[in-house]
PDB file of N, CA and C in Angstrom:
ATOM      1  N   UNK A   1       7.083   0.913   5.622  1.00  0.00           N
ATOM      2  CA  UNK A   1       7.253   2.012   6.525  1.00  0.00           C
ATOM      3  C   UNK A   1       6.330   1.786   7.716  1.00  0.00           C
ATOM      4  N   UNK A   2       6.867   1.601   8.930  1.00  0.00           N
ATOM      5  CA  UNK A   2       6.110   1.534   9.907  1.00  0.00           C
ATOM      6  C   UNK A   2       5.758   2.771  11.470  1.00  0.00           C
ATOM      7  N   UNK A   3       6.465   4.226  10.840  1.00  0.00           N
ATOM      8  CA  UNK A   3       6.619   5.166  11.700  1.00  0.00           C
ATOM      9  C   UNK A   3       6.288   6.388  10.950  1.00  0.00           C
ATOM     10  N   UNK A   4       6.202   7.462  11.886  1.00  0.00           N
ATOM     11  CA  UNK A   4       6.574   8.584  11.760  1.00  0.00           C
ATOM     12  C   UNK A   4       7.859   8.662  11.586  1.00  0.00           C
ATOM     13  N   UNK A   5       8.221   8.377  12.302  1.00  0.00           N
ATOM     14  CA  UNK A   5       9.504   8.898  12.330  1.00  0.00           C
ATOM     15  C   UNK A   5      10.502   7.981  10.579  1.00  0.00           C
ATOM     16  N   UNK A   6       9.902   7.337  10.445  1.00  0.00           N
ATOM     17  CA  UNK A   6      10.605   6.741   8.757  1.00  0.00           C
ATOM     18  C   UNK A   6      10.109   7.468   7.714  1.00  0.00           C
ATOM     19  N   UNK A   7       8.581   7.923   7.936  1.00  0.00           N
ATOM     20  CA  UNK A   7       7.617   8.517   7.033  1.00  0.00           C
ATOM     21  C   UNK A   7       8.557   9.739   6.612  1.00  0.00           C
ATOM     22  N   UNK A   8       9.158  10.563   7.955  1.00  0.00           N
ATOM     23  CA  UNK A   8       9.368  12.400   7.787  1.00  0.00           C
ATOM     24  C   UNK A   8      11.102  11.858   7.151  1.00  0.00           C
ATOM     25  N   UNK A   9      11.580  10.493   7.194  1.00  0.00           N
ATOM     26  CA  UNK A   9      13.081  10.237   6.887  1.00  0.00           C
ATOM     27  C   UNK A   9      13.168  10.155   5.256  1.00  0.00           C
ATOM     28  N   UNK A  10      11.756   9.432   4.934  1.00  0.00           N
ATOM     29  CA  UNK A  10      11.504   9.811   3.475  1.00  0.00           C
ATOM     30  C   UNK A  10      11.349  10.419   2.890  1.00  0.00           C
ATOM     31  N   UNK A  11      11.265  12.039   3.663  1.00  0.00           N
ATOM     32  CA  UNK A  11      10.794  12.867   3.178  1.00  0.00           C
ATOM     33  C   UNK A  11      12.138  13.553   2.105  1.00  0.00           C
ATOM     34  N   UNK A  12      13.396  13.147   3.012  1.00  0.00           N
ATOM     35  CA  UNK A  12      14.585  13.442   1.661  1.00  0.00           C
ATOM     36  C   UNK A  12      14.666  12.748   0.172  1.00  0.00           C
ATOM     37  N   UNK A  13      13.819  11.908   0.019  1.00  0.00           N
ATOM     38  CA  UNK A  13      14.343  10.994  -0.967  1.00  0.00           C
ATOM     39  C   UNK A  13      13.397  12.352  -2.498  1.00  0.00           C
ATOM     40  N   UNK A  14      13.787  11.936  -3.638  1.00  0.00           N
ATOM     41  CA  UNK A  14      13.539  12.284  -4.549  1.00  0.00           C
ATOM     42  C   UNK A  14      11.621  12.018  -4.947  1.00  0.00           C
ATOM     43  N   UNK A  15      11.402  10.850  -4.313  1.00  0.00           N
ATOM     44  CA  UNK A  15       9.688  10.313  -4.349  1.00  0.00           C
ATOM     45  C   UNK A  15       9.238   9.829  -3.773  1.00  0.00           C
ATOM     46  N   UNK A  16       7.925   9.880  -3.424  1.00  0.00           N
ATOM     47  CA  UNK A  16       7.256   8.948  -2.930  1.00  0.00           C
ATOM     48  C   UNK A  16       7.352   7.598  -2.751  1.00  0.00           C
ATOM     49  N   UNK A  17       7.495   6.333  -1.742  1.00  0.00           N
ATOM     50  CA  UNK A  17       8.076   5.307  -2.072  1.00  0.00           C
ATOM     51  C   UNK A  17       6.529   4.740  -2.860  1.00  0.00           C
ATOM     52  N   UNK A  18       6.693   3.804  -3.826  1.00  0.00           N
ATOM     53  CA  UNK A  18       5.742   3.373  -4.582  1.00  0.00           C
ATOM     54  C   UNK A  18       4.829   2.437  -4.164  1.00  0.00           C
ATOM     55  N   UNK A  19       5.100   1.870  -2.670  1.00  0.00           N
ATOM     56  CA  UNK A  19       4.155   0.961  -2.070  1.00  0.00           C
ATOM     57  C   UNK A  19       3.297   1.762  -1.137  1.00  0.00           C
ATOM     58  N   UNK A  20       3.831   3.157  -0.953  1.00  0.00           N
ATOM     59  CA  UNK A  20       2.450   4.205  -0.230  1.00  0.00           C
ATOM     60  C   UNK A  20       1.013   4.195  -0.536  1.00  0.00           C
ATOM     61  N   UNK A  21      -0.334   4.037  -0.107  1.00  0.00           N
ATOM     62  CA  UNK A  21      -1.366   4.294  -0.055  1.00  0.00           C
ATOM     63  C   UNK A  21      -1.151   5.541  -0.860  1.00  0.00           C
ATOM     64  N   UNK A  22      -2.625   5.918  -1.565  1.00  0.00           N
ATOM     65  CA  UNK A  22      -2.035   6.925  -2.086  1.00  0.00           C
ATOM     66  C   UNK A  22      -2.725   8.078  -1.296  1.00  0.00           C
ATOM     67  N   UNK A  23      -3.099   8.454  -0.668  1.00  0.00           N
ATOM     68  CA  UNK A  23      -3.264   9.050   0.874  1.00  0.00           C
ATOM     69  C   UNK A  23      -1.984   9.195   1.721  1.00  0.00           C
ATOM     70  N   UNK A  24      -1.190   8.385   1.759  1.00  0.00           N
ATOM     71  CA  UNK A  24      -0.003   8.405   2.259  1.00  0.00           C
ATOM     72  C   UNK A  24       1.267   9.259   1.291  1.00  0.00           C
ATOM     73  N   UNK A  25       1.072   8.679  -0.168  1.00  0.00           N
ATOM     74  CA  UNK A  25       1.949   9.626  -1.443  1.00  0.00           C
ATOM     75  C   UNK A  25       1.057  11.198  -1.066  1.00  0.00           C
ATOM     76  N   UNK A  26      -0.135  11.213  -1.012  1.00  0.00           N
ATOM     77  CA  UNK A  26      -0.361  12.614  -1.023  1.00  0.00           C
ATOM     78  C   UNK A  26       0.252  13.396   0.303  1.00  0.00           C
ATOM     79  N   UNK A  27       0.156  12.828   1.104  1.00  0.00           N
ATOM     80  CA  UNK A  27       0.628  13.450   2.578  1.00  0.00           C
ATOM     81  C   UNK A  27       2.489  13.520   2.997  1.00  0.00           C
ATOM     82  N   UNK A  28       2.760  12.582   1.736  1.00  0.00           N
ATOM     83  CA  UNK A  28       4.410  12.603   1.566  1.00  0.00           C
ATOM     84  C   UNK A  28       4.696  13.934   0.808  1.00  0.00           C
ATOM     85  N   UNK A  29       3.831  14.150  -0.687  1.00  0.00           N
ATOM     86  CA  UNK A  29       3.975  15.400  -1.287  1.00  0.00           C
ATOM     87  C   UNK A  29       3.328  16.914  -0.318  1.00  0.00           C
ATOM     88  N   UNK A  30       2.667  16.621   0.034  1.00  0.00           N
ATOM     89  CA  UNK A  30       2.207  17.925   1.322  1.00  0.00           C
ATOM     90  C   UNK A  30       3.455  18.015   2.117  1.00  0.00           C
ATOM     91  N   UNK A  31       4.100  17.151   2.713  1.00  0.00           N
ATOM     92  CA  UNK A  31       5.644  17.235   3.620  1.00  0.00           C
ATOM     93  C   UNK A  31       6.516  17.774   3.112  1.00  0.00           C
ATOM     94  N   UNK A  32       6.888  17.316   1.718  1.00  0.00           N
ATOM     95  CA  UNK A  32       8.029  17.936   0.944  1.00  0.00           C
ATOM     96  C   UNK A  32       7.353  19.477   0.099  1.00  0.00           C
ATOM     97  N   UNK A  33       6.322  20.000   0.289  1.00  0.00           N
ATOM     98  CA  UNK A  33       5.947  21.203   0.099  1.00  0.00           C
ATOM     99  C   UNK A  33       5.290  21.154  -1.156  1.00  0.00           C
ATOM    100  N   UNK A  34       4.751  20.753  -1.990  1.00  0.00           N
ATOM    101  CA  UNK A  34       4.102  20.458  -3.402  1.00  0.00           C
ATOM    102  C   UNK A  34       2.365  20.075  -3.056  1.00  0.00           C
ATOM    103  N   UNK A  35       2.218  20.894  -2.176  1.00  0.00           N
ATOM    104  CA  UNK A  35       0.874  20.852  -1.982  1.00  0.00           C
ATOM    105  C   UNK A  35      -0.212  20.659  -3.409  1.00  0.00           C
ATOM    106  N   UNK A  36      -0.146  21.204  -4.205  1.00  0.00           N
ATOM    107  CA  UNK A  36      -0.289  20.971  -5.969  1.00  0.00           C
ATOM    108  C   UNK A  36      -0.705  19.536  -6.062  1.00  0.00           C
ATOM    109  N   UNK A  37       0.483  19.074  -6.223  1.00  0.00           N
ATOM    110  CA  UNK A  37       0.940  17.257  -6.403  1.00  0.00           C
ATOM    111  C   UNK A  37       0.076  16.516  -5.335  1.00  0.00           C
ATOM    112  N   UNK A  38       0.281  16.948  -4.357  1.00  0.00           N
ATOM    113  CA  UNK A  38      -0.494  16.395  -2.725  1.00  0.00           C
ATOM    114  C   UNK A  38      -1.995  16.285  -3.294  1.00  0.00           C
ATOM    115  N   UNK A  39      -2.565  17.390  -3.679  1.00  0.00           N
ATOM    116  CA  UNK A  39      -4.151  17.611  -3.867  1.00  0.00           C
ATOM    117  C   UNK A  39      -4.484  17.006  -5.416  1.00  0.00           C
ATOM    118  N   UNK A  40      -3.567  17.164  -6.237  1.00  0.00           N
ATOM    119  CA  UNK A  40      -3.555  16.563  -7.684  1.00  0.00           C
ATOM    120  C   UNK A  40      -4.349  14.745  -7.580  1.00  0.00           C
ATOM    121  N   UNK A  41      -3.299  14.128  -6.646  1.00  0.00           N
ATOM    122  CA  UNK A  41      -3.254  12.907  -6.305  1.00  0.00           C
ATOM    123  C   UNK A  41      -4.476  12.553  -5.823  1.00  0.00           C
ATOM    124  N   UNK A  42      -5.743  13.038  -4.838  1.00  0.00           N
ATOM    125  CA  UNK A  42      -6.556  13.038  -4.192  1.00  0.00           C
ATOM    126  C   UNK A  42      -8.192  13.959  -4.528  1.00  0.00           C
ATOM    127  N   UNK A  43      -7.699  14.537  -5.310  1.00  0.00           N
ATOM    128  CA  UNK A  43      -8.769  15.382  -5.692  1.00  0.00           C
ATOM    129  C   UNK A  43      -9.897  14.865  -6.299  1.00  0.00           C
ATOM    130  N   UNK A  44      -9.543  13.579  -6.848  1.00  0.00           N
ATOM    131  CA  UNK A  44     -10.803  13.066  -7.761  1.00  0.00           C
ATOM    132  C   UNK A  44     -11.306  11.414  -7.023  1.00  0.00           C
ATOM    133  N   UNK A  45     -10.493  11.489  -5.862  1.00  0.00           N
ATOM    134  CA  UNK A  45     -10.707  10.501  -5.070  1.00  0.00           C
ATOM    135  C   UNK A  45     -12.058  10.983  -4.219  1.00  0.00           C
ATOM    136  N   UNK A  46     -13.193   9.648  -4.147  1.00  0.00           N
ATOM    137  CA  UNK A  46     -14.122  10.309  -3.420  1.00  0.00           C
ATOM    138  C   UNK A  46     -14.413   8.679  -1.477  1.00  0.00           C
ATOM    139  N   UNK A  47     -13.580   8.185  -1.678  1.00  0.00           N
ATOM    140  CA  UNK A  47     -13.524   7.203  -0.637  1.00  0.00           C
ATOM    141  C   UNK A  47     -13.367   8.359   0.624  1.00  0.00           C
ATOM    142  N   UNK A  48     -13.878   8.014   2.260  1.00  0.00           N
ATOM    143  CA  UNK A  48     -13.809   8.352   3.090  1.00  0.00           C
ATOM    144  C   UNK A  48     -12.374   8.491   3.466  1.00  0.00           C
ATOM    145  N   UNK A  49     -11.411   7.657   3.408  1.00  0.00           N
ATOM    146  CA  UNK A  49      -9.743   8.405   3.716  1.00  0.00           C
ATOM    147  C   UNK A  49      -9.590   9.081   2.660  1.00  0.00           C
ATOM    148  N   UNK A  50      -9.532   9.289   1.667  1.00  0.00           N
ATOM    149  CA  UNK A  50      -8.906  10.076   0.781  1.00  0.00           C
ATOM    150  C   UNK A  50      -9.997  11.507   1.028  1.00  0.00           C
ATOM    151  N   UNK A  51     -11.240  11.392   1.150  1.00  0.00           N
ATOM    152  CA  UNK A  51     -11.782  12.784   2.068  1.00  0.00           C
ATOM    153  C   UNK A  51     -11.386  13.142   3.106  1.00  0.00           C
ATOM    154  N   UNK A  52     -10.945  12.370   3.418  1.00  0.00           N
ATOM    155  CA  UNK A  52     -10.021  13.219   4.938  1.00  0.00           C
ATOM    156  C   UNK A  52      -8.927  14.186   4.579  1.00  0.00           C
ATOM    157  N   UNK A  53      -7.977  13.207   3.440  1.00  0.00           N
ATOM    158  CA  UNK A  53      -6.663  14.147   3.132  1.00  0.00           C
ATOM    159  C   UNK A  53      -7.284  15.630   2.750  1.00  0.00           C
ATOM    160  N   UNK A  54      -7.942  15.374   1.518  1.00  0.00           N
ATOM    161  CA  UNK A  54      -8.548  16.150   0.931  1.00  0.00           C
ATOM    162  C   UNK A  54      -8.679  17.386   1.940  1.00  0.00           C
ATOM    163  N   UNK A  55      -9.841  17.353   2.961  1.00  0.00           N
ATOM    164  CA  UNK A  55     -10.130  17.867   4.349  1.00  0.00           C
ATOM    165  C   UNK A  55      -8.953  18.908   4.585  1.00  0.00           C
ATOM    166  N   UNK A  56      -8.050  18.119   5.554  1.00  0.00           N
ATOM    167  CA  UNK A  56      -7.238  18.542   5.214  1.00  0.00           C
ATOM    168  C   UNK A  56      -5.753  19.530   4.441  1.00  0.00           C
ATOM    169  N   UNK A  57      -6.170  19.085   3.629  1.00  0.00           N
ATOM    170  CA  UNK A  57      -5.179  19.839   2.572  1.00  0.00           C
ATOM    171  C   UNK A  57      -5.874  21.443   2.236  1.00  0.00           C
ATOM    172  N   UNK A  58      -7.492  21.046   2.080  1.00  0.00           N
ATOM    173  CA  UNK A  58      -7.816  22.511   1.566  1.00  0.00           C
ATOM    174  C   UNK A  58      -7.613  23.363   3.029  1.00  0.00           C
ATOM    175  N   UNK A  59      -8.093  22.899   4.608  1.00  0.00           N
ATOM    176  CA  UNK A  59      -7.789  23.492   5.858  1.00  0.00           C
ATOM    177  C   UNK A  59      -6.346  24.287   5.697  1.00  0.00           C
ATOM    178  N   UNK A  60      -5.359  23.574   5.100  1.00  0.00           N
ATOM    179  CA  UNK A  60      -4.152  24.002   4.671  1.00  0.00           C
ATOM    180  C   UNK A  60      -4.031  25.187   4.102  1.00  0.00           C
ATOM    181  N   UNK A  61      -4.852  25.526   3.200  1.00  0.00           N
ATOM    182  CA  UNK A  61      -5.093  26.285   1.867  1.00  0.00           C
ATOM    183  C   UNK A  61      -5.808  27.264   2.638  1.00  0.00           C
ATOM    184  N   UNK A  62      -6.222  27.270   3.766  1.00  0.00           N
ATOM    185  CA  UNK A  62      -7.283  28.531   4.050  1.00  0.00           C
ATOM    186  C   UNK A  62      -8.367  28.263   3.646  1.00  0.00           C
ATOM    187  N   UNK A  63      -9.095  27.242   2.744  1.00  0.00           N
ATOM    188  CA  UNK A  63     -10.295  27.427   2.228  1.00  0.00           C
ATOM    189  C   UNK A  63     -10.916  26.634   3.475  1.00  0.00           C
ATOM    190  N   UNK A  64     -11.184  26.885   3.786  1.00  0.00           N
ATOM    191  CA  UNK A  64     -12.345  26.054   5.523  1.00  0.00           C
ATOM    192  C   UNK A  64     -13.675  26.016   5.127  1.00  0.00           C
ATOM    193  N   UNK A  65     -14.353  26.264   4.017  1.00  0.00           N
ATOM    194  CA  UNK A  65     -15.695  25.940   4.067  1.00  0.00           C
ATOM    195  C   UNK A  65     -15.372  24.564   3.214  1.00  0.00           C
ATOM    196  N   UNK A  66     -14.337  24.492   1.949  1.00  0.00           N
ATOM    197  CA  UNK A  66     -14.327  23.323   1.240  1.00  0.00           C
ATOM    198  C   UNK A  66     -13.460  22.344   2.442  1.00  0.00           C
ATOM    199  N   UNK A  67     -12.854  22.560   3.255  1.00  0.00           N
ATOM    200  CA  UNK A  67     -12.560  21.318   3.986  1.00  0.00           C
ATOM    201  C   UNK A  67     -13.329  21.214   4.876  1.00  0.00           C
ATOM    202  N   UNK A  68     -14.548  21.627   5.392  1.00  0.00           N
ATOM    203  CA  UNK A  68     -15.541  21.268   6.499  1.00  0.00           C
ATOM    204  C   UNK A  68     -16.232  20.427   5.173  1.00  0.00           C
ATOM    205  N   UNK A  69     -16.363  20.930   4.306  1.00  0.00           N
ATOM    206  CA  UNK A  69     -17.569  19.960   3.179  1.00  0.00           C
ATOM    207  C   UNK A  69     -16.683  18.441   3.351  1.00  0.00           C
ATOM    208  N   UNK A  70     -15.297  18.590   3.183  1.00  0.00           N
ATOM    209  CA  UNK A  70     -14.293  17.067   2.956  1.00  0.00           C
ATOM    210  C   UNK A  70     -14.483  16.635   4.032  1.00  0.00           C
ATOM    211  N   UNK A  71     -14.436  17.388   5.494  1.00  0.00           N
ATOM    212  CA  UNK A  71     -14.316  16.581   6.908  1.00  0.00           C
ATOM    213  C   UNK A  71     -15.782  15.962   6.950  1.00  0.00           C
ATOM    214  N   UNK A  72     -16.711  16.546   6.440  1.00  0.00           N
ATOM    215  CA  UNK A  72     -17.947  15.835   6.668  1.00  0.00           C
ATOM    216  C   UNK A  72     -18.209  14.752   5.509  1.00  0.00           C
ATOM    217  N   UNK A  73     -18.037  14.470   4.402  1.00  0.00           N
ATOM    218  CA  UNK A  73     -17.606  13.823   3.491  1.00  0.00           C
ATOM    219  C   UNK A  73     -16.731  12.192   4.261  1.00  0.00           C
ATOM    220  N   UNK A  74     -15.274  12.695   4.977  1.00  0.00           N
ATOM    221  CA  UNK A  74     -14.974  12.132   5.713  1.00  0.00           C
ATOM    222  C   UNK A  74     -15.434  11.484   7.270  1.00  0.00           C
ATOM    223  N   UNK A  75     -16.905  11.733   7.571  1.00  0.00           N
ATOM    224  CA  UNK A  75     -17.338  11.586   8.874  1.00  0.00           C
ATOM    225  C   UNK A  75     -16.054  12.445   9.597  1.00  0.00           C
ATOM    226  N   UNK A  76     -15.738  13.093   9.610  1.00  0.00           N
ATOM    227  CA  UNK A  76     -14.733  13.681  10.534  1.00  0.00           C
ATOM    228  C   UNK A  76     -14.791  14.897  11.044  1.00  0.00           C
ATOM    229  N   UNK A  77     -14.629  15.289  12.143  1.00  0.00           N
ATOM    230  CA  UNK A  77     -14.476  17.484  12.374  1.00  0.00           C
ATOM    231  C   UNK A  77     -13.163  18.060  12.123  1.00  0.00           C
ATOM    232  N   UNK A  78     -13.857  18.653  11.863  1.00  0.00           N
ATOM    233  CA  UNK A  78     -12.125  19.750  11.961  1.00  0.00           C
ATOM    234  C   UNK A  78     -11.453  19.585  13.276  1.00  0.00           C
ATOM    235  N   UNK A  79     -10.283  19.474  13.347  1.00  0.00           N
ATOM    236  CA  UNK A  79      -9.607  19.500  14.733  1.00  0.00           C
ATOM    237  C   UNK A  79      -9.337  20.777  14.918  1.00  0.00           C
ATOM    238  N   UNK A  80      -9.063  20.860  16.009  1.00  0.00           N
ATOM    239  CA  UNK A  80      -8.749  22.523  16.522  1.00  0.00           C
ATOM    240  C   UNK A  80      -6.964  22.530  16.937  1.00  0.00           C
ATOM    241  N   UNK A  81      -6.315  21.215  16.251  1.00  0.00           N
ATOM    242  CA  UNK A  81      -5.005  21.473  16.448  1.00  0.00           C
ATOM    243  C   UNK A  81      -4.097  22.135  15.245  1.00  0.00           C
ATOM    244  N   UNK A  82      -2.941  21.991  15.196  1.00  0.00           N
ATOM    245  CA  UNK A  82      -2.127  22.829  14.627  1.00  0.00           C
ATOM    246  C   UNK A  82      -2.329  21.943  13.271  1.00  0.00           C
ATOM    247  N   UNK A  83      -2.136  22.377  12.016  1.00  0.00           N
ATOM    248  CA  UNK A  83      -2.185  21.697  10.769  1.00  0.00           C
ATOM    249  C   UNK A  83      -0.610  20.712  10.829  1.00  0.00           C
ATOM    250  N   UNK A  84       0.598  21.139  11.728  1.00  0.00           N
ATOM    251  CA  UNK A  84       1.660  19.997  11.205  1.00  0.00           C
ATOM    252  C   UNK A  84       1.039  18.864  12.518  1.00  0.00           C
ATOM    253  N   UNK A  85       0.130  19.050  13.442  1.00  0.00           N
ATOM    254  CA  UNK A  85      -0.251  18.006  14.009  1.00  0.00           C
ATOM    255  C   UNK A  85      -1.297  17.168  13.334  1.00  0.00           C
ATOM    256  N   UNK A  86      -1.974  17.567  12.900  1.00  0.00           N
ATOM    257  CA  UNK A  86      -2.811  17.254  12.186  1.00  0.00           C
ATOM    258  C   UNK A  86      -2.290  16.322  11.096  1.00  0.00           C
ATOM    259  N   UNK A  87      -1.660  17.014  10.427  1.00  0.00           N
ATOM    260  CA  UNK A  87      -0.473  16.031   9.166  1.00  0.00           C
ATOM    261  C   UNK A  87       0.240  14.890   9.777  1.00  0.00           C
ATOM    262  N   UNK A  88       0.629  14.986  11.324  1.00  0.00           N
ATOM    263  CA  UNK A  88       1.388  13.912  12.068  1.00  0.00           C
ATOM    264  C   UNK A  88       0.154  12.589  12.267  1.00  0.00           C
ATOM    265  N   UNK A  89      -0.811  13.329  12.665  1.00  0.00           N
ATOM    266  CA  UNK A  89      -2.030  12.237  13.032  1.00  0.00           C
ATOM    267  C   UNK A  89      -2.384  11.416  11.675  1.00  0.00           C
ATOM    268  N   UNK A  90      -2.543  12.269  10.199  1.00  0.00           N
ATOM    269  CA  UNK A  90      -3.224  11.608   9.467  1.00  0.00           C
ATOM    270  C   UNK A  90      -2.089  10.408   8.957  1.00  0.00           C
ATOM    271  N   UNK A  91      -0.530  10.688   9.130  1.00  0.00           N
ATOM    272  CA  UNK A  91       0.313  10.073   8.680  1.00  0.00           C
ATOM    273  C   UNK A  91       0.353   8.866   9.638  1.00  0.00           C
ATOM    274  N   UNK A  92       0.226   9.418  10.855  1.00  0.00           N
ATOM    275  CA  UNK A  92       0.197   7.958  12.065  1.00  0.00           C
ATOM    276  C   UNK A  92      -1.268   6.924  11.891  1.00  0.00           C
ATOM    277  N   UNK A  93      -2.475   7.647  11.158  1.00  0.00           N
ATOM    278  CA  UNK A  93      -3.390   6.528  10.903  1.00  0.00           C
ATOM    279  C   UNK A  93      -3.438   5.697   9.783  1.00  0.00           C
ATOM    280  N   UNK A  94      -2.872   6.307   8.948  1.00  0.00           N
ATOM    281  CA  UNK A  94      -2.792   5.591   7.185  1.00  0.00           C
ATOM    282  C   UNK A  94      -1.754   4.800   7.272  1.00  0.00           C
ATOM    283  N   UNK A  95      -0.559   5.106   8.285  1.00  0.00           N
ATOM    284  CA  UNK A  95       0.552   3.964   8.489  1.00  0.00           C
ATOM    285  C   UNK A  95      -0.083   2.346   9.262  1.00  0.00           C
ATOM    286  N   UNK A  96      -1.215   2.812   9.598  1.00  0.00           N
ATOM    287  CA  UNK A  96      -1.425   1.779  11.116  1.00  0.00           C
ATOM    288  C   UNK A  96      -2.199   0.741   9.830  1.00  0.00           C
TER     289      UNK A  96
END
Protein backbone atom coordinates (compact mmCIF):
# COMPACT_ATOMS: atom_id res chain seq x y z
CA UNK A 1 0.00 0.00 0.00
CA UNK A 2 1.51 3.12 -1.00
CA UNK A 3 -1.40 5.92 -0.40
CA UNK A 4 -4.02 7.29 1.31
CA UNK A 5 -6.00 7.02 -0.93
CA UNK A 6 -5.45 2.75 -1.13
CA UNK A 7 -5.22 2.82 2.74
CA UNK A 8 -9.22 4.44 3.05
CA UNK A 9 -9.94 1.70 -0.31
CA UNK A 10 -9.07 -0.96 2.23
CA UNK A 11 -11.05 0.16 4.41
CA UNK A 12 -14.02 -2.09 2.65
CA UNK A 13 -12.31 -5.25 2.84
CA UNK A 14 -13.27 -7.64 5.75
CA UNK A 15 -9.35 -7.06 7.48
CA UNK A 16 -6.60 -5.61 7.90
CA UNK A 17 -4.17 -6.50 5.09
CA UNK A 18 -1.55 -8.72 7.00
CA UNK A 19 1.62 -6.97 5.77
CA UNK A 20 0.39 -3.61 7.77
CA UNK A 21 2.69 -2.27 10.51
CA UNK A 22 0.79 -2.84 13.26
CA UNK A 23 0.28 0.93 13.83
CA UNK A 24 -1.05 0.91 10.48
CA UNK A 25 -3.68 -2.45 11.41
CA UNK A 26 -4.52 -0.24 14.38
CA UNK A 27 -5.32 2.93 12.39
CA UNK A 28 -7.12 0.58 9.69
CA UNK A 29 -9.39 -0.71 12.74
CA UNK A 30 -9.93 3.06 14.06
CA UNK A 31 -11.22 3.77 10.13
CA UNK A 32 -13.57 0.98 10.00
CA UNK A 33 -14.94 2.12 13.55
CA UNK A 34 -13.67 -0.66 16.16
CA UNK A 35 -11.81 1.70 18.04
CA UNK A 36 -11.70 -1.39 20.82
CA UNK A 37 -9.62 -3.56 18.28
CA UNK A 38 -7.60 -0.24 17.16
CA UNK A 39 -6.44 0.33 20.97
CA UNK A 40 -6.48 -3.58 21.81
CA UNK A 41 -3.65 -3.87 19.12
CA UNK A 42 -1.45 -0.98 20.59
CA UNK A 43 -2.10 -0.72 24.08
CA UNK A 44 0.69 -2.80 25.38
CA UNK A 45 2.97 -1.46 22.76
CA UNK A 46 5.43 0.93 24.38
CA UNK A 47 7.84 2.00 21.08
CA UNK A 48 7.60 5.78 20.11
CA UNK A 49 5.13 5.12 16.89
CA UNK A 50 2.94 2.94 18.49
CA UNK A 51 2.77 5.97 21.33
CA UNK A 52 1.72 8.11 18.92
CA UNK A 53 -1.30 5.87 17.78
CA UNK A 54 -1.98 5.29 21.19
CA UNK A 55 -1.91 9.41 21.59
CA UNK A 56 -4.10 9.55 19.42
CA UNK A 57 -6.71 7.12 19.81
CA UNK A 58 -7.30 8.05 23.53
CA UNK A 59 -7.53 12.17 21.98
CA UNK A 60 -10.32 10.23 20.15
CA UNK A 61 -11.87 8.94 23.29
CA UNK A 62 -11.99 12.37 24.98
CA UNK A 63 -9.51 11.26 27.48
CA UNK A 64 -6.76 14.23 26.74
CA UNK A 65 -4.79 13.93 29.80
CA UNK A 66 -3.96 10.04 28.83
CA UNK A 67 -3.14 11.14 25.25
CA UNK A 68 -0.94 14.22 26.22
CA UNK A 69 0.90 11.43 28.60
CA UNK A 70 1.10 9.14 24.88
CA UNK A 71 2.00 12.41 22.79
CA UNK A 72 4.78 13.01 25.18
CA UNK A 73 5.73 9.36 25.42
CA UNK A 74 5.71 9.86 21.62
CA UNK A 75 7.99 13.13 21.58
CA UNK A 76 4.97 14.60 19.95
CA UNK A 77 2.09 17.58 20.79
CA UNK A 78 -1.17 17.38 20.41
CA UNK A 79 -2.17 18.94 17.15
CA UNK A 80 -4.82 21.40 17.19
CA UNK A 81 -6.32 19.81 13.97
CA UNK A 82 -9.38 17.87 13.41
CA UNK A 83 -8.95 14.08 14.70
CA UNK A 84 -9.94 12.65 10.85
CA UNK A 85 -6.86 14.92 9.93
CA UNK A 86 -4.93 13.81 12.27
CA UNK A 87 -5.81 10.00 11.38
CA UNK A 88 -4.93 11.16 7.60
CA UNK A 89 -1.40 12.39 8.80
CA UNK A 90 -0.64 9.40 11.03
CA UNK A 91 -1.72 7.06 8.06
CA UNK A 92 0.43 9.24 5.50
CA UNK A 93 3.60 8.76 7.95
CA UNK A 94 3.49 4.97 8.79
CA UNK A 95 2.86 4.48 4.93
CA UNK A 96 6.11 6.54 4.04
Amino acid sequence: MKSIADFKASLTQLQPNDSLAVQLKSLWYDGVGDWQQAHNLIDHLTDRDSAWVHAYLHRKEGDIWNADYWYNRAHQTRPSVTLDEEWEALVDHFLK
